[in-house]
C-alpha atoms as a PDB file:
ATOM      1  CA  UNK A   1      44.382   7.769 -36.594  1.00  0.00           C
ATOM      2  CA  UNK A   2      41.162   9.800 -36.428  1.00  0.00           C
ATOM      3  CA  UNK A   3      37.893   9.765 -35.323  1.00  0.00           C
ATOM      4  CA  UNK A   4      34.825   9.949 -36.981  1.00  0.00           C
ATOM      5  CA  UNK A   5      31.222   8.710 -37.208  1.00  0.00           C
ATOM      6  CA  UNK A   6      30.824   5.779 -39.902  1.00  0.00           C
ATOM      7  CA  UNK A   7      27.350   4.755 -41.395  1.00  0.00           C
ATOM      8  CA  UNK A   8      26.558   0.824 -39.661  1.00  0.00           C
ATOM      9  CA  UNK A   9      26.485  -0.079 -43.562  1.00  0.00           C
ATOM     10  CA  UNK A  10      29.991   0.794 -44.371  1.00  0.00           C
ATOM     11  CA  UNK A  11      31.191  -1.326 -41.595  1.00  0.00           C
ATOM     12  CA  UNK A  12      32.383  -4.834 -42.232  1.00  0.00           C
ATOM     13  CA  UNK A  13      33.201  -7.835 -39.788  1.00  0.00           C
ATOM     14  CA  UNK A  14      36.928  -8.567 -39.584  1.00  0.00           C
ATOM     15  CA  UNK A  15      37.666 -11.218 -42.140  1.00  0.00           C
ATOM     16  CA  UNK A  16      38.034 -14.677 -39.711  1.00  0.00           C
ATOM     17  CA  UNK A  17      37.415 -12.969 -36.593  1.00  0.00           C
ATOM     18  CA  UNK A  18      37.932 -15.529 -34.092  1.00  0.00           C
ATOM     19  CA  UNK A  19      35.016 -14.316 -31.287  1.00  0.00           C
ATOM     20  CA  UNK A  20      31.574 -14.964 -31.770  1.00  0.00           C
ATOM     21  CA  UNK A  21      28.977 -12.500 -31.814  1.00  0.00           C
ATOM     22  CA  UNK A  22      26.379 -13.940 -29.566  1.00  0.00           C
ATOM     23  CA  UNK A  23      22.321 -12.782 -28.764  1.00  0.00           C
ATOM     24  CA  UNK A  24      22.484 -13.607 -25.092  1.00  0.00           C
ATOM     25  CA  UNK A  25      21.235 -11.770 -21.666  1.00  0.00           C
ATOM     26  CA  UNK A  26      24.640  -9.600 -22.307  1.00  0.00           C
ATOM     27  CA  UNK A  27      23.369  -8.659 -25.541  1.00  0.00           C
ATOM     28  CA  UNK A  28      20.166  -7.298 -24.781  1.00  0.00           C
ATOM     29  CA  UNK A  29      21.773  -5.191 -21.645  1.00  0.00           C
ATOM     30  CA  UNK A  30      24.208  -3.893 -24.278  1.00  0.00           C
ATOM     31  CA  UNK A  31      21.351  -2.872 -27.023  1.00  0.00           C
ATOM     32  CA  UNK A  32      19.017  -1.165 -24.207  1.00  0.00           C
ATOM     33  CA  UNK A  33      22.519   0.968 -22.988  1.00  0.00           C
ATOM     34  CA  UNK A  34      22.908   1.775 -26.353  1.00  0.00           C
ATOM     35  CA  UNK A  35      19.479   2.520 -27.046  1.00  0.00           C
ATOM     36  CA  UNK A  36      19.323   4.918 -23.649  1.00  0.00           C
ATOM     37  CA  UNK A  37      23.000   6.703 -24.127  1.00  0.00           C
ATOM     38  CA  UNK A  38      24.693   5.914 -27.464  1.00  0.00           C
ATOM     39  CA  UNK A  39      27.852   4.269 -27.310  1.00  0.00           C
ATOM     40  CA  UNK A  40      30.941   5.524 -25.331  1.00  0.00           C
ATOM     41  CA  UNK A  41      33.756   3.652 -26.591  1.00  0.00           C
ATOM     42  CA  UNK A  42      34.484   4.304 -30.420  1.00  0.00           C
ATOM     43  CA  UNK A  43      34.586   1.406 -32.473  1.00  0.00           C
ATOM     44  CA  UNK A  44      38.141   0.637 -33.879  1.00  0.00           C
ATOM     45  CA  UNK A  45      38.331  -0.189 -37.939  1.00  0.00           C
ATOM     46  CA  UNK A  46      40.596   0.004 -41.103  1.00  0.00           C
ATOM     47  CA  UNK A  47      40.063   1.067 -44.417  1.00  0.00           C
ATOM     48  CA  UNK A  48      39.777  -1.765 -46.496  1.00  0.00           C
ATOM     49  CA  UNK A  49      42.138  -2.497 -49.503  1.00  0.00           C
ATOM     50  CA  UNK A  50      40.492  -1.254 -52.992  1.00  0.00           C
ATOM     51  CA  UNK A  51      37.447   0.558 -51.551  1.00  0.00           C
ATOM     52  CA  UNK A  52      36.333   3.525 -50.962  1.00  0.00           C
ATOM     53  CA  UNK A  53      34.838   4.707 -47.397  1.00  0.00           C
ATOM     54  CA  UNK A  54      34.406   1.019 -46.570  1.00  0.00           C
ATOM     55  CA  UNK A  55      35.977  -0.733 -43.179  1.00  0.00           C
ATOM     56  CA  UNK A  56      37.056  -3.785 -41.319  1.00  0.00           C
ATOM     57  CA  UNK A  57      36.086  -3.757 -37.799  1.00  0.00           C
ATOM     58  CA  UNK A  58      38.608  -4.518 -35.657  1.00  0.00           C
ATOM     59  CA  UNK A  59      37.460  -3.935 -32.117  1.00  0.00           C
ATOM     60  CA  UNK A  60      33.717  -3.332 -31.337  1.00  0.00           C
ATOM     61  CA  UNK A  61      31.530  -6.209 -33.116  1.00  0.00           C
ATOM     62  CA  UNK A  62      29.508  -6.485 -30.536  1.00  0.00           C
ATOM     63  CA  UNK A  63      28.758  -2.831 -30.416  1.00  0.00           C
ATOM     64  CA  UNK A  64      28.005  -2.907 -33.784  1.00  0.00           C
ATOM     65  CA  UNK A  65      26.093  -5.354 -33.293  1.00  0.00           C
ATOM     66  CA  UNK A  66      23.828  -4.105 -30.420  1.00  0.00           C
ATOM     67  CA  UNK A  67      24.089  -0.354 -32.363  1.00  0.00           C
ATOM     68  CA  UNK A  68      22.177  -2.484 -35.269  1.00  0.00           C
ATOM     69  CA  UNK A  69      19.494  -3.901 -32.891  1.00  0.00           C
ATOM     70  CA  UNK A  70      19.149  -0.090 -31.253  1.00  0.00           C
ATOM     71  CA  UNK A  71      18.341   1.182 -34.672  1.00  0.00           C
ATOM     72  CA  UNK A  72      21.608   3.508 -35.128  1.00  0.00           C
ATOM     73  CA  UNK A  73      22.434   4.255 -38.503  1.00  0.00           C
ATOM     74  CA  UNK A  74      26.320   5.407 -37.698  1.00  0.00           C
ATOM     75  CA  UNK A  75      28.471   4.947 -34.856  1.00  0.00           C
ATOM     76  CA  UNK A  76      31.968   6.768 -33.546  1.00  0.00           C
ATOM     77  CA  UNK A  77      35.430   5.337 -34.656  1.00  0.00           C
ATOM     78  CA  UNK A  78      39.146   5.347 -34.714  1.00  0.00           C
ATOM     79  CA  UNK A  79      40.205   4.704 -38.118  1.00  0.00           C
ATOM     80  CA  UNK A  80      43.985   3.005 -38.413  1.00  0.00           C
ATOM     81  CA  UNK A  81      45.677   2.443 -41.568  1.00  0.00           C
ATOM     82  CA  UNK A  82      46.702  -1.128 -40.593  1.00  0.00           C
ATOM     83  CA  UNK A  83      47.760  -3.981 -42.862  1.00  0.00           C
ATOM     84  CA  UNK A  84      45.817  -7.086 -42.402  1.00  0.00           C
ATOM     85  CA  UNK A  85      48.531  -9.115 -40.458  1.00  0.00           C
ATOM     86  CA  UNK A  86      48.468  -5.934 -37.821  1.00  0.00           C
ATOM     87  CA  UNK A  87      44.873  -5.852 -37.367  1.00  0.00           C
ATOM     88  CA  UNK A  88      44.528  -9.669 -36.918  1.00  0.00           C
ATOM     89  CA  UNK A  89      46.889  -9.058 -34.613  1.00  0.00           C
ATOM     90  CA  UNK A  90      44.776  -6.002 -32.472  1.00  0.00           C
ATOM     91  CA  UNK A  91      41.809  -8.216 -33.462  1.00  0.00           C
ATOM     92  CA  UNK A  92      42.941 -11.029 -30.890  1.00  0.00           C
ATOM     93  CA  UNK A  93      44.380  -8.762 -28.521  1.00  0.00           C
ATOM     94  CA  UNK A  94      41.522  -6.475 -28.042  1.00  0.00           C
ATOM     95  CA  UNK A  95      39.401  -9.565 -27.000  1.00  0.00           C
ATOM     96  CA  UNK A  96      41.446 -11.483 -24.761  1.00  0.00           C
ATOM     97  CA  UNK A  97      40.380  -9.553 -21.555  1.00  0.00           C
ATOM     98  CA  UNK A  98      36.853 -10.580 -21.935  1.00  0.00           C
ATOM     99  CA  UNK A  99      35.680 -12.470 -18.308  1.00  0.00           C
ATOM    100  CA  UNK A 100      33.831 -15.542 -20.918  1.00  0.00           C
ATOM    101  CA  UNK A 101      35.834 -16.560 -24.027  1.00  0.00           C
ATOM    102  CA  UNK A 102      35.024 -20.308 -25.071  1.00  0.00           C
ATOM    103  CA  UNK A 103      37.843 -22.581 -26.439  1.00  0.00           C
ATOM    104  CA  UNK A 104      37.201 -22.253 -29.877  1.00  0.00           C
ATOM    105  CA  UNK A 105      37.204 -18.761 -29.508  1.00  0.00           C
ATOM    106  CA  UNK A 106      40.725 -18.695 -27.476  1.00  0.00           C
ATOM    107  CA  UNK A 107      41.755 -21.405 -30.310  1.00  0.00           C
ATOM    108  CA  UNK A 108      41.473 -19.686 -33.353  1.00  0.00           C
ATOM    109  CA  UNK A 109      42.032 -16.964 -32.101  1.00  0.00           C
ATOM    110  CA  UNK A 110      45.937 -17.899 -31.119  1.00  0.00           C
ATOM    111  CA  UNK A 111      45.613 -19.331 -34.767  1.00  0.00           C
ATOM    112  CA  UNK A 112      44.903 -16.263 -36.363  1.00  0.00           C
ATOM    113  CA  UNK A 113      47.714 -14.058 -34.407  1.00  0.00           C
ATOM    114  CA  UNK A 114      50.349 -16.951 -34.611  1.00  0.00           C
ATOM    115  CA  UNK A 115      49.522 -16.862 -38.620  1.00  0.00           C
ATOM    116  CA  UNK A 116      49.884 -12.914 -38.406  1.00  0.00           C
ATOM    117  CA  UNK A 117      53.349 -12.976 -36.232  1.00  0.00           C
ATOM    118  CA  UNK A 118      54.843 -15.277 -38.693  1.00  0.00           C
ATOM    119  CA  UNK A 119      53.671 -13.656 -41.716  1.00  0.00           C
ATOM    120  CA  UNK A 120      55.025 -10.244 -40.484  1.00  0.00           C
ATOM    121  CA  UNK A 121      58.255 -12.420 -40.401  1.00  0.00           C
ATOM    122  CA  UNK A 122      58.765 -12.083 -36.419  1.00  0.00           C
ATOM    123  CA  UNK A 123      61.620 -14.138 -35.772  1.00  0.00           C
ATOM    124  CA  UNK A 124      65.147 -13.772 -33.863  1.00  0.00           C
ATOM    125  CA  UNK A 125      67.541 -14.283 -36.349  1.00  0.00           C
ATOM    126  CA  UNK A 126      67.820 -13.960 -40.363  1.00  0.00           C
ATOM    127  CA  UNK A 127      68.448 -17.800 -40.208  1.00  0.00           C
ATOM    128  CA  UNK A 128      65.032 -18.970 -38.564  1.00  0.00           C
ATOM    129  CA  UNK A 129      63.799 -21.813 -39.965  1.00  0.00           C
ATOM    130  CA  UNK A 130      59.759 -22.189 -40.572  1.00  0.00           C
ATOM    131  CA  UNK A 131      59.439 -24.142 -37.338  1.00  0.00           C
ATOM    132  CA  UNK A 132      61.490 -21.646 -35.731  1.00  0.00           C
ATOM    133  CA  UNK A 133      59.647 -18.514 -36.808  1.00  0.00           C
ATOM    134  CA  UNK A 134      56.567 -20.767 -35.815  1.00  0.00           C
ATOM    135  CA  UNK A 135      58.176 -21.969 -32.199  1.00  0.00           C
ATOM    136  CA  UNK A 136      58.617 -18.181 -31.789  1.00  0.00           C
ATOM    137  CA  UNK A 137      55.480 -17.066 -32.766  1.00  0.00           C
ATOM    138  CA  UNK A 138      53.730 -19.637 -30.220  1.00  0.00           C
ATOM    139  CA  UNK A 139      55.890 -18.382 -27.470  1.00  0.00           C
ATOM    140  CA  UNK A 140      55.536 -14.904 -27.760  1.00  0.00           C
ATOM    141  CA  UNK A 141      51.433 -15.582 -27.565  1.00  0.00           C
ATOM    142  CA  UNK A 142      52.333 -17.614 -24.685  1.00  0.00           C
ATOM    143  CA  UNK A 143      54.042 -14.502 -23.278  1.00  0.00           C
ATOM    144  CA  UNK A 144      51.243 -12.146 -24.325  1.00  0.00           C
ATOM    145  CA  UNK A 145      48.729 -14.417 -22.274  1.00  0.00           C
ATOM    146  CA  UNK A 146      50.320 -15.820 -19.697  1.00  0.00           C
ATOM    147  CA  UNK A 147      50.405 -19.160 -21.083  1.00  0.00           C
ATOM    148  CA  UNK A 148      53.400 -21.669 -21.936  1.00  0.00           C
ATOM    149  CA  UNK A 149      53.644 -22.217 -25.692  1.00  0.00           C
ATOM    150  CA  UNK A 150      52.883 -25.989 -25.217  1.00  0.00           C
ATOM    151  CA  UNK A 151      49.564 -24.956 -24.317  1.00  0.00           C
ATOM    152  CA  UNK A 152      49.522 -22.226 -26.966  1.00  0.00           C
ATOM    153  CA  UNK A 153      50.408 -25.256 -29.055  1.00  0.00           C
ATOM    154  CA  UNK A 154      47.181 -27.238 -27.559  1.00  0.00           C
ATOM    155  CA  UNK A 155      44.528 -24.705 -28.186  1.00  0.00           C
ATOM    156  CA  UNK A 156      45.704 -24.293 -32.126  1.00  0.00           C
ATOM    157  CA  UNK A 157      45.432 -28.256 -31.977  1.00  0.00           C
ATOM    158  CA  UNK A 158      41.455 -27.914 -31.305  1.00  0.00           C
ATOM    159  CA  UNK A 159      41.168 -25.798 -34.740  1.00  0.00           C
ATOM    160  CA  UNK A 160      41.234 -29.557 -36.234  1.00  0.00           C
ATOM    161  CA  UNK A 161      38.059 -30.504 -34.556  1.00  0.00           C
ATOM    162  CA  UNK A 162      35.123 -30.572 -36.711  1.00  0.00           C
ATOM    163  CA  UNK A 163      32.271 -28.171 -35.773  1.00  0.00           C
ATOM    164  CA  UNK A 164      30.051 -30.752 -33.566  1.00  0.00           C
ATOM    165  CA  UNK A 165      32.873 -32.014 -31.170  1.00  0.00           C
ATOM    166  CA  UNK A 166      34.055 -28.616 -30.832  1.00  0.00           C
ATOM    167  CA  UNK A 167      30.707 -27.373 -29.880  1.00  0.00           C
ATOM    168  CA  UNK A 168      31.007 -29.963 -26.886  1.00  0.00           C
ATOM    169  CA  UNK A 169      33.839 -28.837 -25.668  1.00  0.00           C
ATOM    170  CA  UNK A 170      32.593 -25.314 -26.023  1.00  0.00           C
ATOM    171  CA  UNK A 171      29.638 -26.462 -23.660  1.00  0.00           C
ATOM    172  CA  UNK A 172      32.078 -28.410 -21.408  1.00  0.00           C
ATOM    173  CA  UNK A 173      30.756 -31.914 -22.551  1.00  0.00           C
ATOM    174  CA  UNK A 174      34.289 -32.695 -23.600  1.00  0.00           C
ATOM    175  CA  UNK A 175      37.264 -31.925 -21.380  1.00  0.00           C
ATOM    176  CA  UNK A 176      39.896 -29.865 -23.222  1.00  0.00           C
ATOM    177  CA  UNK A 177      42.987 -32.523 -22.651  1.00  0.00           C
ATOM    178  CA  UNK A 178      40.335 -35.209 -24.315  1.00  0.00           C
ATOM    179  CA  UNK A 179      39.708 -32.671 -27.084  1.00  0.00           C
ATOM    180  CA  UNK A 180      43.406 -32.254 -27.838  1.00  0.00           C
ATOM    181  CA  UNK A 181      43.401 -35.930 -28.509  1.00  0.00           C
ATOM    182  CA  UNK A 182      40.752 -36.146 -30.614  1.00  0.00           C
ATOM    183  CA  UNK A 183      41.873 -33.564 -33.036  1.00  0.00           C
ATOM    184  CA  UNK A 184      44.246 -35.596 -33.875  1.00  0.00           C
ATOM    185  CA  UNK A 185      41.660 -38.140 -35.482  1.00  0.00           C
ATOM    186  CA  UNK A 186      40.897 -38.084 -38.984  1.00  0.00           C
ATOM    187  CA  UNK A 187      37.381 -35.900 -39.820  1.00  0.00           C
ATOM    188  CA  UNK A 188      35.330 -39.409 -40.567  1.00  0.00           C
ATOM    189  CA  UNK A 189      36.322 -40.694 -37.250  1.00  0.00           C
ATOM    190  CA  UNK A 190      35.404 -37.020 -35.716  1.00  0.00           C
ATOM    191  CA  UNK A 191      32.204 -37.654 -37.112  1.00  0.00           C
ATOM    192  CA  UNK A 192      31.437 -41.271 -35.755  1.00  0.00           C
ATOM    193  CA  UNK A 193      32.329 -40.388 -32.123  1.00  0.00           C
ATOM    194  CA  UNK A 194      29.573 -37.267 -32.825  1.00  0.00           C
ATOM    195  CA  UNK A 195      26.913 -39.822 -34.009  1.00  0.00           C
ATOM    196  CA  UNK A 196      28.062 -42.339 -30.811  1.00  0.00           C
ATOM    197  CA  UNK A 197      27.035 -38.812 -28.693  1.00  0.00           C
ATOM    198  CA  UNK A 198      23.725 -38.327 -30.670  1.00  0.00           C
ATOM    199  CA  UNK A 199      23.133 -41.804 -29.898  1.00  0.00           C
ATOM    200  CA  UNK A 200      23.924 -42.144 -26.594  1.00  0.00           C
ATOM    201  CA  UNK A 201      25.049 -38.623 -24.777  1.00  0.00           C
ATOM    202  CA  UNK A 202      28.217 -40.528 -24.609  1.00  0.00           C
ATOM    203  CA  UNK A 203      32.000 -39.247 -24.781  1.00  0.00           C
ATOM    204  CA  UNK A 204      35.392 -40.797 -24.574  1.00  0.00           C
ATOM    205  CA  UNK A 205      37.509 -40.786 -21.123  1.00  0.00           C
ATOM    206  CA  UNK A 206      41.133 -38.788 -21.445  1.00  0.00           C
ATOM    207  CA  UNK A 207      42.705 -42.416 -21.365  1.00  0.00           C
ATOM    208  CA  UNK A 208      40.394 -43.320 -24.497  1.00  0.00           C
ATOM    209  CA  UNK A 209      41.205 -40.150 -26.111  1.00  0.00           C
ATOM    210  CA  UNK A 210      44.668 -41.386 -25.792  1.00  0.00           C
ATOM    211  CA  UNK A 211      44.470 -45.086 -27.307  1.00  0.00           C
ATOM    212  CA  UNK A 212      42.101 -43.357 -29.985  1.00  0.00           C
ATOM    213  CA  UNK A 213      44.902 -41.282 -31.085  1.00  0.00           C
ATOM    214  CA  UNK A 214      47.918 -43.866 -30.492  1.00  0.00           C
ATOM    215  CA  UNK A 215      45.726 -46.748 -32.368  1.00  0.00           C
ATOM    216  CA  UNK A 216      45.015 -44.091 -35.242  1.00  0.00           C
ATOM    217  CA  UNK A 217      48.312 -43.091 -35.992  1.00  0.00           C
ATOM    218  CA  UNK A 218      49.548 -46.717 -36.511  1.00  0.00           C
ATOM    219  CA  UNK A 219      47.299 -47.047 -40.040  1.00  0.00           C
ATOM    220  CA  UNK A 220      46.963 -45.062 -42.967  1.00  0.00           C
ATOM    221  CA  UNK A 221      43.574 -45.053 -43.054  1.00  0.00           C
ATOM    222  CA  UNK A 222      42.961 -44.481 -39.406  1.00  0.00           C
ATOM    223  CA  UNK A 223      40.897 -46.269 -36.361  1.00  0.00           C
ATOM    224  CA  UNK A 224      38.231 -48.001 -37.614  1.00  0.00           C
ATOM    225  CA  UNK A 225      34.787 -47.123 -36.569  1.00  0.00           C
ATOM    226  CA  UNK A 226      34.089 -50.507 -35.316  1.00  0.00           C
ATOM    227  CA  UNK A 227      37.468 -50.142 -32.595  1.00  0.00           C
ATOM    228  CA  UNK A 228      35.668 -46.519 -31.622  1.00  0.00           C
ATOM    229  CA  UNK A 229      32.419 -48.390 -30.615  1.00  0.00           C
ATOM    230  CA  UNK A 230      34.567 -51.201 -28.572  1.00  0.00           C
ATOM    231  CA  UNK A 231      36.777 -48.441 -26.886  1.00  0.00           C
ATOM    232  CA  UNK A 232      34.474 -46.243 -26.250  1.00  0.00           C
ATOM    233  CA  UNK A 233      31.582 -49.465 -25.040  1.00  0.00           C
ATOM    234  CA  UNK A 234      34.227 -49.914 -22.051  1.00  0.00           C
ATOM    235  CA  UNK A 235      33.347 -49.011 -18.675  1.00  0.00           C
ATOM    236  CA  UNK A 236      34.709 -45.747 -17.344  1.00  0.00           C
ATOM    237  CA  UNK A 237      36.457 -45.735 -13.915  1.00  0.00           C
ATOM    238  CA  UNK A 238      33.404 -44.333 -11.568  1.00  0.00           C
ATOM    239  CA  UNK A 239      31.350 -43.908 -14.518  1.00  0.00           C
ATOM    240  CA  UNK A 240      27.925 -42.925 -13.223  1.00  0.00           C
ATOM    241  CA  UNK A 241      24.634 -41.794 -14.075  1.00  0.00           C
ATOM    242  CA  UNK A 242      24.868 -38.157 -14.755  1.00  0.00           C
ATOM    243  CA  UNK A 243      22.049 -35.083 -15.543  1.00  0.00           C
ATOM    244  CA  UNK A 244      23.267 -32.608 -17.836  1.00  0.00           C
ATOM    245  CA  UNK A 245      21.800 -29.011 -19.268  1.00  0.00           C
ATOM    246  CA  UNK A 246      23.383 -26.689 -22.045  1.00  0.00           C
ATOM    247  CA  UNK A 247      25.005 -24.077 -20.216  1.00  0.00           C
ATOM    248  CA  UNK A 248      23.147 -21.635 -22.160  1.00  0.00           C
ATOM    249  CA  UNK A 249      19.745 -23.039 -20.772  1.00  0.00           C
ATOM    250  CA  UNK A 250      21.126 -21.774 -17.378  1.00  0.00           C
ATOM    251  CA  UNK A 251      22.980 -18.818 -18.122  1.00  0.00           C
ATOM    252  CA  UNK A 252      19.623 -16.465 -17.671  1.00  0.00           C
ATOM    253  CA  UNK A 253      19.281 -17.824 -14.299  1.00  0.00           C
ATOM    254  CA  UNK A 254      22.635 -16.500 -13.026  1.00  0.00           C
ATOM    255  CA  UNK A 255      25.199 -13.724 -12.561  1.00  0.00           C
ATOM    256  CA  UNK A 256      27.356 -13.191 -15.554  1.00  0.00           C
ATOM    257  CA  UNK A 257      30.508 -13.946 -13.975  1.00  0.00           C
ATOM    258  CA  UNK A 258      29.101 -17.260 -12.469  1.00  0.00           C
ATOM    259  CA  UNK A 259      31.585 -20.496 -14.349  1.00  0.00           C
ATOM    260  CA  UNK A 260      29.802 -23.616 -14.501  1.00  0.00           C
ATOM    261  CA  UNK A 261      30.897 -24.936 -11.556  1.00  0.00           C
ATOM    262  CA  UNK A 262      29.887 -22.138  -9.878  1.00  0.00           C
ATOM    263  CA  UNK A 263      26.202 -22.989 -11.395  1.00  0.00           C
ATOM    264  CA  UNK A 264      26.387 -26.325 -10.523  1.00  0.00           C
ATOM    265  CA  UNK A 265      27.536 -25.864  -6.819  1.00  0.00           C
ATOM    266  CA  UNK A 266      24.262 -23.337  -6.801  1.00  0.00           C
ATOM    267  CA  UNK A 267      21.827 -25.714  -8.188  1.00  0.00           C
ATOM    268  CA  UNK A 268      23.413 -28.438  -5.711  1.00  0.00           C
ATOM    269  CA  UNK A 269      22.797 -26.423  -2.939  1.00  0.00           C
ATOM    270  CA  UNK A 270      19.275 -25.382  -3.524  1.00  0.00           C
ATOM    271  CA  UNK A 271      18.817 -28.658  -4.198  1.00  0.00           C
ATOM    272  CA  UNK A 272      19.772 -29.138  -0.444  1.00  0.00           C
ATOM    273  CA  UNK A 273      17.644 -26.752   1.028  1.00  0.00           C
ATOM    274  CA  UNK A 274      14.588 -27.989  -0.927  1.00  0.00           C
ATOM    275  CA  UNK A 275      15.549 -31.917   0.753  1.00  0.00           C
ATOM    276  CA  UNK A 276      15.934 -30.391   4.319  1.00  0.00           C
ATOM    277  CA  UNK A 277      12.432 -28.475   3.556  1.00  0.00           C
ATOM    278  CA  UNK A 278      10.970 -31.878   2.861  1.00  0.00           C
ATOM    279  CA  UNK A 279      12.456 -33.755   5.327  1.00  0.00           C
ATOM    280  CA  UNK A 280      11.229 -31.187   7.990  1.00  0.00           C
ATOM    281  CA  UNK A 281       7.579 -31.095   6.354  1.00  0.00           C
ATOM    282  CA  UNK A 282       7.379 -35.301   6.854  1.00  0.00           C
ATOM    283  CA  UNK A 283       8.472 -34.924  10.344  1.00  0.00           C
ATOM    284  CA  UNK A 284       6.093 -32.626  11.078  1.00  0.00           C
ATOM    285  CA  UNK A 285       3.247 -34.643   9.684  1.00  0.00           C
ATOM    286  CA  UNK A 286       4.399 -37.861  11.721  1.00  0.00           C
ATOM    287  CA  UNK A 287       3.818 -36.256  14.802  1.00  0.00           C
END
């Protein structure tokens, strides 16, 4: 290991790097701390196979990111010599403590280190089969994140979403146990239920989810799109009226550690105090 300053154009994303470099409020804080005192925290890369004073990053692409938006042409880093099953490894790891990480972020990222663990050949005995070596892997994630591998198991499950559902769930349209359900749905039938959203800013119920996948695995060729409209037509216990924003149209207008319940018990409650306002306005102008 060393330390050094790299030129920003010698610096490479990590390969299938799980996170997602976003241009948010967080962003632009970042870029204008960068701008005002440079960047404390060295970047951490590799030296990538085959050429020469070139590197993987493998924590900091967001501070590469904002450096590029200051205007920096280099920036410090650690330089390991790390294979690329270690690094995808430290890749996931050096993330996890973030406050926000979205579900497709948490899911491939368990996908990339379980891939790494059991490609470094982690396993408890010479005799491990592939699903043991793979049960292993999942629970030593598990252990790493405070998480039981069956659940381990159920984020790697939403890497079989296709990109539009999984944006809903990212935005907390879809509920994660629903999602884990639909992944299990072949990509054409993924698709429909995305149109049947477009179309009517509807999504299935967990118990739907379930018949979905039940009905689906009893044909080769899958549900039908015509049994998705009829399941999905039913009435939902309670089902109600609802108002929904993206979360990212409300983010600007609130801490950054706020969840979105938090945003929604806010909104709810200024909601409140603008009703009491009026009510107290009308009374007055009875009198």
């Amino acid at each position: 290991m060393k330390q050094t300053n790299i030129a920003i154009t010698s610096l490479h994303p990590f390969a299938g790097n799980p996170y997602q470099v976003r241009d948010d409020a967080e962003m632009d804080t970042l870029v204008e701390s960068i701008r005002e005192y440079g960047i404390y925290t060295p970047l951490i890369v590799r030296p990538m196979e085959g050429q020469e004073n070139e590197y993987e990053v493998i924590s900091g692409h967001r501070r590469l990111h904002a450096a590029k938006k200051a205007g920096l042409s280099e920036v410090p880093a650690l330089i390991y010599p790390l294979d690329r099953n270690a690094s995808a490894i430290a890749v996931v790891d050096s993330n996890l403590h973030r406050a926000h990480i979205l579900p497709s972020e948490k899911a491939f990222a368990y996908k990339l280190k379980m891939d790494a663990l059991r490609h470094q050949g982690k396993r408890t005995d010479l005799t491990s089969s592939q699903f043991a070596t793979k049960f292993n892997a999942a629970a030593q994630i598990g252990a790493d994140t405070c998480e039981s591998r069956d659940q381990v198991y159920r984020y790697i499950r939403l890497t079989n979403l296709i990109p539009a559902l999984l944006k809903l769930v990212d935005e907390g349209r879809i509920a994660f146990s629903v999602a884990v359900e639909l992944s299990y749905l072949h990509q054409s039938t993924q698709e429909h239920i995305a149109e049947i959203y477009d179309r009517d800013e509807a999504t299935p119920s967990y118990s739907q989810a379930v018949r979905m996948h039940r009905e689906n695995g009893l044909s080769i060729e899958g549900i039908s799109d015509e049994r998705v409209e009829t399941i999905m037509s039913e009435q939902k216990p309670n089902q109600k009226e609802r108002v929904s924003l993206p979360v990212e149209q409300l983010r600007r207008y609130f801490p950054k550690h706020y969840t979105p319940q938090k945003m929604q018990d806010a909104i709810l409650k200024l909601m409140e105090e603008q009703y009491r306002q009026r009510e107290r306005s009308r009374e007055r102008d009875t009198r």
